[in-house]
Protein backbone atom coordinates (compact mmCIF):
# COMPACT_ATOMS: atom_id res chain seq x y z
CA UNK A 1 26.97 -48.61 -57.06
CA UNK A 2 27.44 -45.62 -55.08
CA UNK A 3 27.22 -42.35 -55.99
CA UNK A 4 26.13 -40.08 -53.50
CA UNK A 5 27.01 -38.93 -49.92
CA UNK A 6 30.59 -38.03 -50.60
CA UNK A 7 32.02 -40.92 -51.79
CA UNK A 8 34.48 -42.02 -54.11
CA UNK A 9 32.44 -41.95 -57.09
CA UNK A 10 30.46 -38.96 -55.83
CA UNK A 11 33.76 -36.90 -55.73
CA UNK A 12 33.91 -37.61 -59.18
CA UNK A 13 30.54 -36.49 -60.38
CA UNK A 14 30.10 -33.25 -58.53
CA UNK A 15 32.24 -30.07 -59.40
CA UNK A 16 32.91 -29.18 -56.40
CA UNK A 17 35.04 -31.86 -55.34
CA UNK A 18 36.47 -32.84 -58.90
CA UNK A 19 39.34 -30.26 -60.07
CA UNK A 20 40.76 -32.51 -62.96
CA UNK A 21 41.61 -31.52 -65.82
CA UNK A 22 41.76 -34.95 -67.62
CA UNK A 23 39.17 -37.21 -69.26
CA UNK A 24 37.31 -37.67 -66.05
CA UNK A 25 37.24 -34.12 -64.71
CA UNK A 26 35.31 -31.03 -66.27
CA UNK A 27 32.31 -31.62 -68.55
CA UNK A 28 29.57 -34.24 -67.02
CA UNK A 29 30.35 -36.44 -69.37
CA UNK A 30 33.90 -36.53 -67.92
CA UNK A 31 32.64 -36.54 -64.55
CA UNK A 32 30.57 -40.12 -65.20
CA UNK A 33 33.06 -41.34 -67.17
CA UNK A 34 34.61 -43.46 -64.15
CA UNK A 35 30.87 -44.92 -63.24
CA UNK A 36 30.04 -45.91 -66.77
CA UNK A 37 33.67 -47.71 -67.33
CA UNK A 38 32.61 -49.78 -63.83
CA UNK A 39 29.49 -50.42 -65.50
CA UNK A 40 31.17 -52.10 -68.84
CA UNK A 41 33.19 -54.39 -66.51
CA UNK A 42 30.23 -55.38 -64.39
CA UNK A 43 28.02 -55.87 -67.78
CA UNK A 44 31.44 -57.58 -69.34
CA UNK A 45 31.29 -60.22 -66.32
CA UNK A 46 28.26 -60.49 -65.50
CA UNK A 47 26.31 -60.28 -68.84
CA UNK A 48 24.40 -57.36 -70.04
CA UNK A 49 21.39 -58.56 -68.38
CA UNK A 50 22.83 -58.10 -64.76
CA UNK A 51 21.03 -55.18 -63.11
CA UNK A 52 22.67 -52.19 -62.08
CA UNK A 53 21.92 -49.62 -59.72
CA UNK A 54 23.52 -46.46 -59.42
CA UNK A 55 22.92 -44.37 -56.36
CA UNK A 56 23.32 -40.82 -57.24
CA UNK A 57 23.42 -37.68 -55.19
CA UNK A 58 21.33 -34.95 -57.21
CA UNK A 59 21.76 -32.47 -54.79
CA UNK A 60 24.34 -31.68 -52.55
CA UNK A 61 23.04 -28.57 -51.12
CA UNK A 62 26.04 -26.73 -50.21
CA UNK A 63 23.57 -23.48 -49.57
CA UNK A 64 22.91 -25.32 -46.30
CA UNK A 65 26.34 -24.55 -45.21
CA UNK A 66 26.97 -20.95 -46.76
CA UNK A 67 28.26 -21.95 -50.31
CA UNK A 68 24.85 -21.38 -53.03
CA UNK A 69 25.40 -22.46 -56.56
CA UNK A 70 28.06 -24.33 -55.66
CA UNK A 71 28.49 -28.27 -56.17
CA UNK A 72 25.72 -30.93 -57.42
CA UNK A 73 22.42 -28.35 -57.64
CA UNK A 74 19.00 -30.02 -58.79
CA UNK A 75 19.43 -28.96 -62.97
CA UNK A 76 22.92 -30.75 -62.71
CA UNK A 77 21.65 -33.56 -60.66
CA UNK A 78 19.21 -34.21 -63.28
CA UNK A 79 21.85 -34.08 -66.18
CA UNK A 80 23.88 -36.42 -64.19
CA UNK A 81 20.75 -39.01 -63.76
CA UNK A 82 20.48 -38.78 -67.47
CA UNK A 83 24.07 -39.54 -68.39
CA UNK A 84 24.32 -42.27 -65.66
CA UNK A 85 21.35 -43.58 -67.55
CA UNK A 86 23.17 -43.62 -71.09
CA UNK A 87 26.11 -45.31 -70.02
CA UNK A 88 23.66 -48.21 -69.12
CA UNK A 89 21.98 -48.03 -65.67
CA UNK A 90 19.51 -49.93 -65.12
CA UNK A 91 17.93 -48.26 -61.80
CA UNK A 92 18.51 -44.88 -60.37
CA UNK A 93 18.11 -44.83 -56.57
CA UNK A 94 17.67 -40.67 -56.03
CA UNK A 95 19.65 -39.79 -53.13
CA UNK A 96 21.28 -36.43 -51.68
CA UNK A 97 23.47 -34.40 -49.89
CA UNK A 98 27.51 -35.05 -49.21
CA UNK A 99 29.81 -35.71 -46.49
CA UNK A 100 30.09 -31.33 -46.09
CA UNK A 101 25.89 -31.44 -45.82
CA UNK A 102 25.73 -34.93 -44.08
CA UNK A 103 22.65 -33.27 -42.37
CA UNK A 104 20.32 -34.42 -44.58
CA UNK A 105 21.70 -37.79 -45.72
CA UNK A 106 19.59 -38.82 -42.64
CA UNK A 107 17.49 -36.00 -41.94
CA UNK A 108 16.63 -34.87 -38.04
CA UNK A 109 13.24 -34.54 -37.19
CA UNK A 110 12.29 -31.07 -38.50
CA UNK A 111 11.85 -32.42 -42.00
CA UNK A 112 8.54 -33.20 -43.02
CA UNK A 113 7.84 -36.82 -44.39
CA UNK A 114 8.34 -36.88 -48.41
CA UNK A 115 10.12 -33.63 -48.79
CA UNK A 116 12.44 -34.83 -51.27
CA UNK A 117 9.87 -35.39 -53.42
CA UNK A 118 10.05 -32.49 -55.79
CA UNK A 119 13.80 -34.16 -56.49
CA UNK A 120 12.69 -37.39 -57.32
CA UNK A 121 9.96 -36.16 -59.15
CA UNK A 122 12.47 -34.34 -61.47
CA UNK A 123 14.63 -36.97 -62.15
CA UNK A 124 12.04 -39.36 -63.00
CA UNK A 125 10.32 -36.84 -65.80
CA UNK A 126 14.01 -37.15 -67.04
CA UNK A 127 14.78 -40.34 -67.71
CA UNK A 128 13.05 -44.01 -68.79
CA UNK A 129 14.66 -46.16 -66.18
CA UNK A 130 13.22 -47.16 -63.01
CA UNK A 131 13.90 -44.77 -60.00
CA UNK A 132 14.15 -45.52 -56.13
CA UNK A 133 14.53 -42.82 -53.77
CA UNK A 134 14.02 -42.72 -49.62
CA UNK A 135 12.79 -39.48 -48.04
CA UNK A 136 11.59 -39.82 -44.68
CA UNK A 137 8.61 -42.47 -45.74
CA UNK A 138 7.38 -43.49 -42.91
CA UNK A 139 4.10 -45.23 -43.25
CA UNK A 140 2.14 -47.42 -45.46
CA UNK A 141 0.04 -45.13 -46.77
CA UNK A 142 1.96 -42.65 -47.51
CA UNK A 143 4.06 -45.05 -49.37
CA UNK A 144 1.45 -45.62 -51.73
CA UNK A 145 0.44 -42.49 -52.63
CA UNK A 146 4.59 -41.82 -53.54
CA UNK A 147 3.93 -45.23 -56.15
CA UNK A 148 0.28 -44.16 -57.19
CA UNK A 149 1.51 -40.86 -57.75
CA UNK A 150 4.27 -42.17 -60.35
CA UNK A 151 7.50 -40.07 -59.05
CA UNK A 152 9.30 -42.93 -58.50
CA UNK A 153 8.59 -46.67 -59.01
CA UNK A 154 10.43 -47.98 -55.79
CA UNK A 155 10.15 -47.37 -52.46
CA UNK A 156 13.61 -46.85 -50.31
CA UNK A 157 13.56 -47.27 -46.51
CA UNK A 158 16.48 -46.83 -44.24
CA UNK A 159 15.55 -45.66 -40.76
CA UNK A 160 12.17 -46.96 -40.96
CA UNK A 161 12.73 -50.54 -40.99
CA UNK A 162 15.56 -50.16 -37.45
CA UNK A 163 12.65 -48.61 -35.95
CA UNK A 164 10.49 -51.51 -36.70
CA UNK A 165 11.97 -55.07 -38.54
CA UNK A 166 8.22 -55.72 -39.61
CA UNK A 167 7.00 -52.56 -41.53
CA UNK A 168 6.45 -54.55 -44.44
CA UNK A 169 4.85 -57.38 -42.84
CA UNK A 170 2.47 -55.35 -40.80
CA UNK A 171 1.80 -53.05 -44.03
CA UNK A 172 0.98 -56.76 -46.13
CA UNK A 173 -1.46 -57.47 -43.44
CA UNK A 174 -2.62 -53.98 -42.97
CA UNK A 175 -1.57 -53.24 -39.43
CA UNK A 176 -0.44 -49.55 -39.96
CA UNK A 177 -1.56 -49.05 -36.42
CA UNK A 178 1.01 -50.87 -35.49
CA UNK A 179 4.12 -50.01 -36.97
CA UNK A 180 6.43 -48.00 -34.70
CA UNK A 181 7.60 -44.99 -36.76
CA UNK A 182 11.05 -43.46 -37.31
CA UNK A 183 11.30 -40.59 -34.75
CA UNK A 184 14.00 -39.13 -36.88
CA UNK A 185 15.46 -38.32 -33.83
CA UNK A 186 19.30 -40.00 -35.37
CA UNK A 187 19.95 -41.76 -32.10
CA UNK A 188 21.03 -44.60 -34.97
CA UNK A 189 23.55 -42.25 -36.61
CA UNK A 190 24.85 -41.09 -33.51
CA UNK A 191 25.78 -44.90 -31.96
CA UNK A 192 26.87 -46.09 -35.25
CA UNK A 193 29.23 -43.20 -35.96
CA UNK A 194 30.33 -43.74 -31.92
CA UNK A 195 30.86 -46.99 -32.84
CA UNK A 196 33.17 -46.51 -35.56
CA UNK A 197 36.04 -45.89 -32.73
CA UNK A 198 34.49 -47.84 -29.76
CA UNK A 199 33.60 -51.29 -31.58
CA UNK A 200 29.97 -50.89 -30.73
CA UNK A 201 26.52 -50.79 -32.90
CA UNK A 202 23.53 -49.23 -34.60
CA UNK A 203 20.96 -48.80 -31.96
CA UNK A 204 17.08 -47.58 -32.39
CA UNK A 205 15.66 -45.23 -29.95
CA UNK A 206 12.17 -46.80 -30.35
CA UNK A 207 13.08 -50.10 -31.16
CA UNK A 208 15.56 -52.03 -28.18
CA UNK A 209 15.94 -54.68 -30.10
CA UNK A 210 18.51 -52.79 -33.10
CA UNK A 211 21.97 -54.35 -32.45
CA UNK A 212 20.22 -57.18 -29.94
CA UNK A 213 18.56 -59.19 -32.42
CA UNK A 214 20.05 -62.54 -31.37
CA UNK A 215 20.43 -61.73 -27.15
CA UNK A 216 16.47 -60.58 -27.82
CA UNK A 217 14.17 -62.57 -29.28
CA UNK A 218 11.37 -61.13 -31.03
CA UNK A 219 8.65 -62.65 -28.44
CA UNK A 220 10.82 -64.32 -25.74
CA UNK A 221 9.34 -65.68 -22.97
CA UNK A 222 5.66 -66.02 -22.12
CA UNK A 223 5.34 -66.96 -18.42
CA UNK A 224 3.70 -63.90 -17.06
CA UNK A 225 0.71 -66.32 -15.85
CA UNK A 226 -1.30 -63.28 -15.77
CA UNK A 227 0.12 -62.08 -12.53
CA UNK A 228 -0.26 -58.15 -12.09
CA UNK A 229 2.01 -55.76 -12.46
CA UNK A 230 1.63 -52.06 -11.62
CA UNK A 231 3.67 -50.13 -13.75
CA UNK A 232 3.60 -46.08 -12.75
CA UNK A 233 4.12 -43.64 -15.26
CA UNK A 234 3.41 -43.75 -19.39
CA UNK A 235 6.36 -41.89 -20.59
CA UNK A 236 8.22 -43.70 -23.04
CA UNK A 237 9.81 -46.16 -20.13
CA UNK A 238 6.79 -47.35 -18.62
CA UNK A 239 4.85 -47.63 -22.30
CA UNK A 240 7.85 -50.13 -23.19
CA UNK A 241 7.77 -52.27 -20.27
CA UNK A 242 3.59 -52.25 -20.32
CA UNK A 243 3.83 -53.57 -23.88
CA UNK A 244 6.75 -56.33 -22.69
CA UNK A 245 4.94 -57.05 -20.28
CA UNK A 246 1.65 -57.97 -21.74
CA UNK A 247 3.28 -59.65 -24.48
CA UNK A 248 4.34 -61.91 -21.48
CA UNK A 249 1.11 -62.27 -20.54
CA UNK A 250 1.34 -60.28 -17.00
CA UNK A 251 -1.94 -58.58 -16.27
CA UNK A 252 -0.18 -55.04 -16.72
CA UNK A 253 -1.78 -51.95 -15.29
CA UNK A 254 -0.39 -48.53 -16.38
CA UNK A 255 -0.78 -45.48 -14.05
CA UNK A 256 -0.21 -42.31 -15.50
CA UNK A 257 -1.23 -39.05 -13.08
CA UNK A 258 -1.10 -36.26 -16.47
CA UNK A 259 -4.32 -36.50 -18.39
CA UNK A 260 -2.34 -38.16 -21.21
CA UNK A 261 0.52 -40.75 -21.70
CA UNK A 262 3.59 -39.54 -22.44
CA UNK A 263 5.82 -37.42 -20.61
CA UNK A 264 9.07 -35.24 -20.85
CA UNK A 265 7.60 -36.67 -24.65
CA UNK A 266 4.89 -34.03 -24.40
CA UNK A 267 7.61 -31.56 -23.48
CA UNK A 268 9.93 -31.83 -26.07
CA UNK A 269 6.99 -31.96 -28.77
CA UNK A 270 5.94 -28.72 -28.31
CA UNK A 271 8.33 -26.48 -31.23
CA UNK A 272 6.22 -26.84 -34.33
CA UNK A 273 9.76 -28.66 -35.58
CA UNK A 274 9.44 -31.65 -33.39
CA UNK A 275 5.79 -32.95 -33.88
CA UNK A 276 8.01 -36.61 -34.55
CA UNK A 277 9.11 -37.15 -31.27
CA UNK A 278 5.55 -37.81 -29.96
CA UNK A 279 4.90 -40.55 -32.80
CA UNK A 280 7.20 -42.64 -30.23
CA UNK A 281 4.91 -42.61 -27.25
CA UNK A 282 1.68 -42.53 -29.71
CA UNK A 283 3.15 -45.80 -31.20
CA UNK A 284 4.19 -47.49 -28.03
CA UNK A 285 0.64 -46.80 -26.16
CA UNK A 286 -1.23 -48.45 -29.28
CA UNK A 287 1.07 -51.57 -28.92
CA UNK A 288 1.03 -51.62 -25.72
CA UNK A 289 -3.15 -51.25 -25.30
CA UNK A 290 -2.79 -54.15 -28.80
CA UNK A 291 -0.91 -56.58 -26.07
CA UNK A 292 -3.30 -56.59 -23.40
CA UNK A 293 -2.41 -53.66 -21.22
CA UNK A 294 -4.60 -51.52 -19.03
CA UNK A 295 -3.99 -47.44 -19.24
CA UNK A 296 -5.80 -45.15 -16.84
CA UNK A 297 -4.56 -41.41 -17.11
CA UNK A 298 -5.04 -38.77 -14.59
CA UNK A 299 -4.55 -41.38 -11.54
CA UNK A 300 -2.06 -40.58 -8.90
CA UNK A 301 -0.60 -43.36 -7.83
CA UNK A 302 0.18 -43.72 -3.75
CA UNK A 303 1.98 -45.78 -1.50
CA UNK A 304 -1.26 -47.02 -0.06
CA UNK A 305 -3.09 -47.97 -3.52
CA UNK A 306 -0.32 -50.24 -4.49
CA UNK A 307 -0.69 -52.07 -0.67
CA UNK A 308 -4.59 -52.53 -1.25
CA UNK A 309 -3.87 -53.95 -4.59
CA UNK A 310 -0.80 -55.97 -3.68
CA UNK A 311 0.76 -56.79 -7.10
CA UNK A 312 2.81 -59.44 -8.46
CA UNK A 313 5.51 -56.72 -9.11
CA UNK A 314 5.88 -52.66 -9.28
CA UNK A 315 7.65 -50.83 -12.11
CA UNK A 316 8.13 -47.07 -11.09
CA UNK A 317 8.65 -44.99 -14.18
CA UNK A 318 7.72 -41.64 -12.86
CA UNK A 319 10.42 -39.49 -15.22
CA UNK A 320 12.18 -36.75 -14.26
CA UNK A 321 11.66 -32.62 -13.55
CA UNK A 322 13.18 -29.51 -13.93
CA UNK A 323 16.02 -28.56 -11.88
CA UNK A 324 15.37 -25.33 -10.05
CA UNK A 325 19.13 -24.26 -8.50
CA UNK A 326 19.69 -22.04 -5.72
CA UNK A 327 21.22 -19.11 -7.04
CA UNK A 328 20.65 -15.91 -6.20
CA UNK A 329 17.15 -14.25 -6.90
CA UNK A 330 16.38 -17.46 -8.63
CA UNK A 331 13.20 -17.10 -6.71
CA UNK A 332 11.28 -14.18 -8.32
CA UNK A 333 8.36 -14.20 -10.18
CA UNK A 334 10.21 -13.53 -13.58
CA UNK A 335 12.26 -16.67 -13.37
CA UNK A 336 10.60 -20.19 -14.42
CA UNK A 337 11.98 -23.66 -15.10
CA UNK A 338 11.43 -24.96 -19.11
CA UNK A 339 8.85 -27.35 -17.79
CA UNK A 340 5.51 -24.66 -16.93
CA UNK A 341 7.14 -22.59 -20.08
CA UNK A 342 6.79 -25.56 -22.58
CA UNK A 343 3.33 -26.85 -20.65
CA UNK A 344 1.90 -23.71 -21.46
CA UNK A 345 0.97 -22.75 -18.17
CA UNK A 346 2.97 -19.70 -18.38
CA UNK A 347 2.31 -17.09 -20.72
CA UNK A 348 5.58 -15.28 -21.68
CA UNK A 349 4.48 -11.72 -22.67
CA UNK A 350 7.50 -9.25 -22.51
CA UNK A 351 9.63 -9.59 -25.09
CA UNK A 352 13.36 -9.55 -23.52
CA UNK A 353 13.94 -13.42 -22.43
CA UNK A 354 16.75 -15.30 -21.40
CA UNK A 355 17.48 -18.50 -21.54
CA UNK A 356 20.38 -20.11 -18.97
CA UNK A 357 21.25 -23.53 -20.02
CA UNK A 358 21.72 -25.02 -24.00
CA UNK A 359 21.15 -28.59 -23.56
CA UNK A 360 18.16 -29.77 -26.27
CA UNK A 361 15.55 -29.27 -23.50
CA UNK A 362 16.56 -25.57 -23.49
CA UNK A 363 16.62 -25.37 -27.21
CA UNK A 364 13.12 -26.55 -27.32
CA UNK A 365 12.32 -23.87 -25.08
CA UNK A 366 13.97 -21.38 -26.92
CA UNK A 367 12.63 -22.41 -30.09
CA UNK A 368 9.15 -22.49 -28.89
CA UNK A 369 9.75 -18.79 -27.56
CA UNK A 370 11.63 -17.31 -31.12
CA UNK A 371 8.58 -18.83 -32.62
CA UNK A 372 6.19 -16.63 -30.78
CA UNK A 373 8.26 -13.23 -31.50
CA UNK A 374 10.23 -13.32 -28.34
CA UNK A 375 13.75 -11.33 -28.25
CA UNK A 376 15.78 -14.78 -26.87
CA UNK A 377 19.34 -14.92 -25.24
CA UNK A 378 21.06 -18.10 -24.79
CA UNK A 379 23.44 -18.50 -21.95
CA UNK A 380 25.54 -21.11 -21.49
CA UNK A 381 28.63 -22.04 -19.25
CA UNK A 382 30.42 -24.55 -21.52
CA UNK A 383 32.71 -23.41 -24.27
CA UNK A 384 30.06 -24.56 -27.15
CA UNK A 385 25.96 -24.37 -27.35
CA UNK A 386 24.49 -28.16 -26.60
CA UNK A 387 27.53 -29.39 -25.46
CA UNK A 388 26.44 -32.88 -25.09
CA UNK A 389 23.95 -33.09 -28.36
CA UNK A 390 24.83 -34.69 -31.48
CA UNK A 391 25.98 -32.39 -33.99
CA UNK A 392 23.36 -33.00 -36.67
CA UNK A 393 20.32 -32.16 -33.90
CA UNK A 394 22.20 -29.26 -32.78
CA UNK A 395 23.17 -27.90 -36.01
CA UNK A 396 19.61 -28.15 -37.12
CA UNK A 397 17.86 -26.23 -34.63
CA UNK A 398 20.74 -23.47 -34.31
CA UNK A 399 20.33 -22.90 -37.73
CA UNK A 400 16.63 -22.12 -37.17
CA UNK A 401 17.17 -19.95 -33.84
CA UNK A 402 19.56 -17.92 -35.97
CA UNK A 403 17.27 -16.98 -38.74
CA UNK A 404 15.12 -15.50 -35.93
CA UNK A 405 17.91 -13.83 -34.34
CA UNK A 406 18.14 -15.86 -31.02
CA UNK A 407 21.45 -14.87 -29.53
CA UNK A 408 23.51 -17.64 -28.49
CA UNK A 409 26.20 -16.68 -25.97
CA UNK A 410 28.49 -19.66 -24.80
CA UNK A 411 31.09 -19.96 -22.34
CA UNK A 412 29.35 -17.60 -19.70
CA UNK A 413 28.69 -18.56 -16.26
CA UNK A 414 25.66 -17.07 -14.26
CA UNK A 415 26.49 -14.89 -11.69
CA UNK A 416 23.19 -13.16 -10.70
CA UNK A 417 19.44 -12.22 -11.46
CA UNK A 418 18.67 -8.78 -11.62
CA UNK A 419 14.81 -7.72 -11.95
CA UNK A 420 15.46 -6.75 -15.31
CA UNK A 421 19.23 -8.11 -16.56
CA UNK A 422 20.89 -11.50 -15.77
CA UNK A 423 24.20 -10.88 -14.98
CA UNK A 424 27.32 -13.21 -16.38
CA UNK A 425 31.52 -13.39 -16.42
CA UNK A 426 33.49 -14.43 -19.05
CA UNK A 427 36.32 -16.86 -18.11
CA UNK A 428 38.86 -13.65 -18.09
CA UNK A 429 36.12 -12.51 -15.31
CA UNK A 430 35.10 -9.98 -17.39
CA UNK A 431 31.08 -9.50 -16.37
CA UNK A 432 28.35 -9.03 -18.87
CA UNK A 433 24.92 -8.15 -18.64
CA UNK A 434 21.45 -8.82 -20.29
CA UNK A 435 18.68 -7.09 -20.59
CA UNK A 436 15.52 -9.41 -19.60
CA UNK A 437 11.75 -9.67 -18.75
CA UNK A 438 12.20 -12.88 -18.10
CA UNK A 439 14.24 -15.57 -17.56
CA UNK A 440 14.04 -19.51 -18.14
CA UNK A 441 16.00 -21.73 -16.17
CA UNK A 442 17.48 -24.53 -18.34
CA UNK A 443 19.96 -26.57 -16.22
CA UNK A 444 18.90 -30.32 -16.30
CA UNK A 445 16.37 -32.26 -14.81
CA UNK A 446 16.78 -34.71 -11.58
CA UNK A 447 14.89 -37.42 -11.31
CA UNK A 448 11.56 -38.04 -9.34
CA UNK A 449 11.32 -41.34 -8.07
CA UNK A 450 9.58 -41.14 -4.38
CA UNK A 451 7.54 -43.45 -4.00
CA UNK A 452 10.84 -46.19 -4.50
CA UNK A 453 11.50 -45.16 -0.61
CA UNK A 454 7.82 -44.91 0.11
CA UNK A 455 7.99 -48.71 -1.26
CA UNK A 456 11.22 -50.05 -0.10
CA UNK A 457 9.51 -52.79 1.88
CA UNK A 458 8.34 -54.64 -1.04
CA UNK A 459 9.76 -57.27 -3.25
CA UNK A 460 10.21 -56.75 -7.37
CA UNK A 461 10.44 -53.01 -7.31
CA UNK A 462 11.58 -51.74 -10.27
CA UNK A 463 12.95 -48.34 -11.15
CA UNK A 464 13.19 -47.57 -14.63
CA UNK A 465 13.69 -44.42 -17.29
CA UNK A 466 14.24 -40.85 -15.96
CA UNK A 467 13.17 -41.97 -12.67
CA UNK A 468 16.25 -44.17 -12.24
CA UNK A 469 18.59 -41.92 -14.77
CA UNK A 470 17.72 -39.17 -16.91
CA UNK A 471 18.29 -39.65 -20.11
CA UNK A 472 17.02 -39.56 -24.17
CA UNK A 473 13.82 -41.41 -25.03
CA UNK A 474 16.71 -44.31 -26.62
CA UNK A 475 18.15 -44.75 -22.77
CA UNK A 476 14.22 -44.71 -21.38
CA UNK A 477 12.64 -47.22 -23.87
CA UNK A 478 15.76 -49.38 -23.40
CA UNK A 479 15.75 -49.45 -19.61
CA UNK A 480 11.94 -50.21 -19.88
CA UNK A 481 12.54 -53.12 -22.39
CA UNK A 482 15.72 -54.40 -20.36
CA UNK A 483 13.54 -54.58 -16.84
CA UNK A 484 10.43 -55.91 -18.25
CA UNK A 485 12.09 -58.77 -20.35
CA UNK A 486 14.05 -59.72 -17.11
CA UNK A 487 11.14 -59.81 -14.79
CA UNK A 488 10.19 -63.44 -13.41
């Protein structure tokens, strides 16, 4: 049965939702009244043996959103779990949140793994039945510590097993190593709830295979005869196709010119928030290294190296860069792209900075900078901050840049760059101006893909990722998969 996440039987339980002033509104006992009357007709049917589960929202956390002490709050959670219990549960499975604070049904990637604990860990000192809960779990270990640890006495994944179909059997046979890992990253949430008007699917960001199950086979074919194949770049498309491809049994070589695998990855990992998003490439260059696969890092690949070693086929996954526009004064020393900014190779020491462009590369940026003290100013030309993110993401990292005071100015257009201001008009032409230090171009990236012309005499090359259309790590790993499965 379920309780939680704004449903039906959730807008009973919780007082913010329930305003009746009958039998099944007011005290808690009113308020579970409807769940334990489904219970007596389930035990009725079904025998008093049948087992029952009752998922229960404990905590709706309407503080998220600017109402405190309002709704389901931990102490009434826990009364709840206790009368849900009396009226002849047999299983609690701990959940949280409600359709107003959907934002942490399925959490985005700021939250740390297991911390819902201290929830679970009240409601199980509260009652005698067994309890279930999920909570960003992510890995074997970790997993067992939650059991050993006696907070709750099952283990709930969600996420974790569209990400990867065999966690269990890889934890059973202790491949941990293995396992790709939730990013967290809700590219799931966002295609299902997409779906809900276009007829579509649940996909996986890290795992291609979500929604393809029966067009993909788990291993598929295995006629790569150990022919080579060159693949050029380890961001998250080329790590996808070098693992296909190995799993095929090509004789895969992966070229990556940074001093580690993982590109606009390595980017986007640097807020202190967003340490998940790397677990993708991390994962996929273990696989891929498990499958046979050759990585060499800090290798520039030319025109003239793939001729000497003539290979069987070329996959070019050489990403994407910054977009530097030409606007006026865009040029000076103060103004940078997000990409040296979030490499660290620039140092941002005044104070004043502005940021021109919202999309989640820019927020990243921005986020990095709050954290280090900096006086930030969005600017953006749509009518709304991250215009194209998912609301969830956006919500959740706006909600940090506002407890450290990061100004976020939308529907602005940039006009100019001044030494020390950035100058912008409103859409009733009205200009504005900023005081700034320094400003960070955030306006998209283009993709880098070169050496495609450079190779345009040769047969089976393949373009893939950022290099053939920016995108999300979801669009890259698929595009990698897609190429690599087709290859013959």
């Amino acid at each position: 049965m379920h309780a939680g996440h704004g449903y039906l039987l959730n807008q009973f339980t919780s007082p913010y939702s329930n305003l009746r002033e009958d039998n099944y509104g007011g005290s808690v006992e009113n308020r579970v009244r409807i769940i334990a009357e489904i219970i007596r007709g389930i035990k009725k049917r079904c025998g008093d043996d049948f087992p029952i589960s009752v998922r229960l929202t404990v905590d709706e956390f309407y503080e998220k959103i600017g109402y405190p002490n309002m709704g389901i709050t931990l102490p009434e959670g826990v009364l709840l779990a206790k009368e849900v219990e009396r009226v002849g549960a047999d299983a609690l499975n701990v959940t949280i949140a409600t359709a107003d604070t959907q934002v942490l049904i399925s959490e985005p990637v700021s939250y740390n793994p297991g911390w819902r604990q201290y929830l679970v860990k009240a409601v199980k000192r509260a009652v005698s039945i067994l309890v279930i809960a999920v909570g960003v779990i992510r890995i074997p270990d970790q997993a067992e510590e939650i059991l050993k640890s006696g907070t709750q006495d099952f283990i709930g994944l969600g996420r974790p097993l569209l990400a990867d179909p065999q966690w269990m059997k890889k934890a059973r046979e202790s491949r941990d190593k293995e396992i790709s890992r939730c990013i967290s990253c809700l590219a799931c949430q966002q295609s299902y709830e997409r779906s809900m008007t276009t007829g579509g699917h649940v996909i996986c960001a890290v795992n291609p295979r979500t929604g393809f199950e029966t067009e993909y086979q788990l291993y598929g074919k295995n006629n790569g005869n150990r022919r080579t194949v060159i693949i050029i770049g380890a961001g998250p498309a080329g790590l996808t196709a070098a693992r296909k491809l190995a799993r095929r049994n090509f004789a895969v070589e992966l070229y990556e010119a940074a001093d580690k695998v993982g590109g606009q990855v390595n980017l986007a990992k640097q807020p202190s928030h967003k340490g998940k998003i790397a677990w993708s490439v991390e994962d996929l260059k273990v696989q891929a290294q498990k499958a046979g696969a050759v990585i060499r890092c800090g290798f520039k690949v030319t025109a003239e190296f793939i001729k000497d070693k003539n290979p069987y086929a070329v996959f070019i996954a050489t990403g994407a860069s910054a977009i530097h526009p030409r606007i006026p004064d865009a040029d000076q020393k103060n103004v940078y792209t997000t990409t040296p900014v979030l490499k660290g190779k620039v140092r941002i020491k005044n104070q004043k900075v502005v940021v021109v462009g919202s999309g989640m590369t820019g927020l990243e940026t921005v986020e990095l900078l709050a954290e280090q003290g900096k006086q930030v100013t969005v600017i953006e030309m749509a009518k709304k901050i991250a215009p194209g993110g998912f609301l969830p993401n956006v919500w959740d990292v706006t909600s940090r840049l506002k407890e450290n005071h990061v100004q976020l100015k939308p529907d602005r257009r940039l006009l100019e760059i001044k030494p020390d201001r950035v100058i912008t008009s409103r859409p009733n032409k009205v200009r504005e101006a900023w005081e700034a230090d320094t400003v960070i171009l955030a306006l998209g990236v283009r993709s880098e893909n070169q050496l495609r012309t450079e190779l345009k005499d040769r047969q089976r090359v393949y373009v893939i990722g950022d290099a053939a259309q920016t995108g999300r790590i979801a669009e890259a790993v698929a595009s990698g998969f897609r190429v690599a499965r087709l290859l013959n």
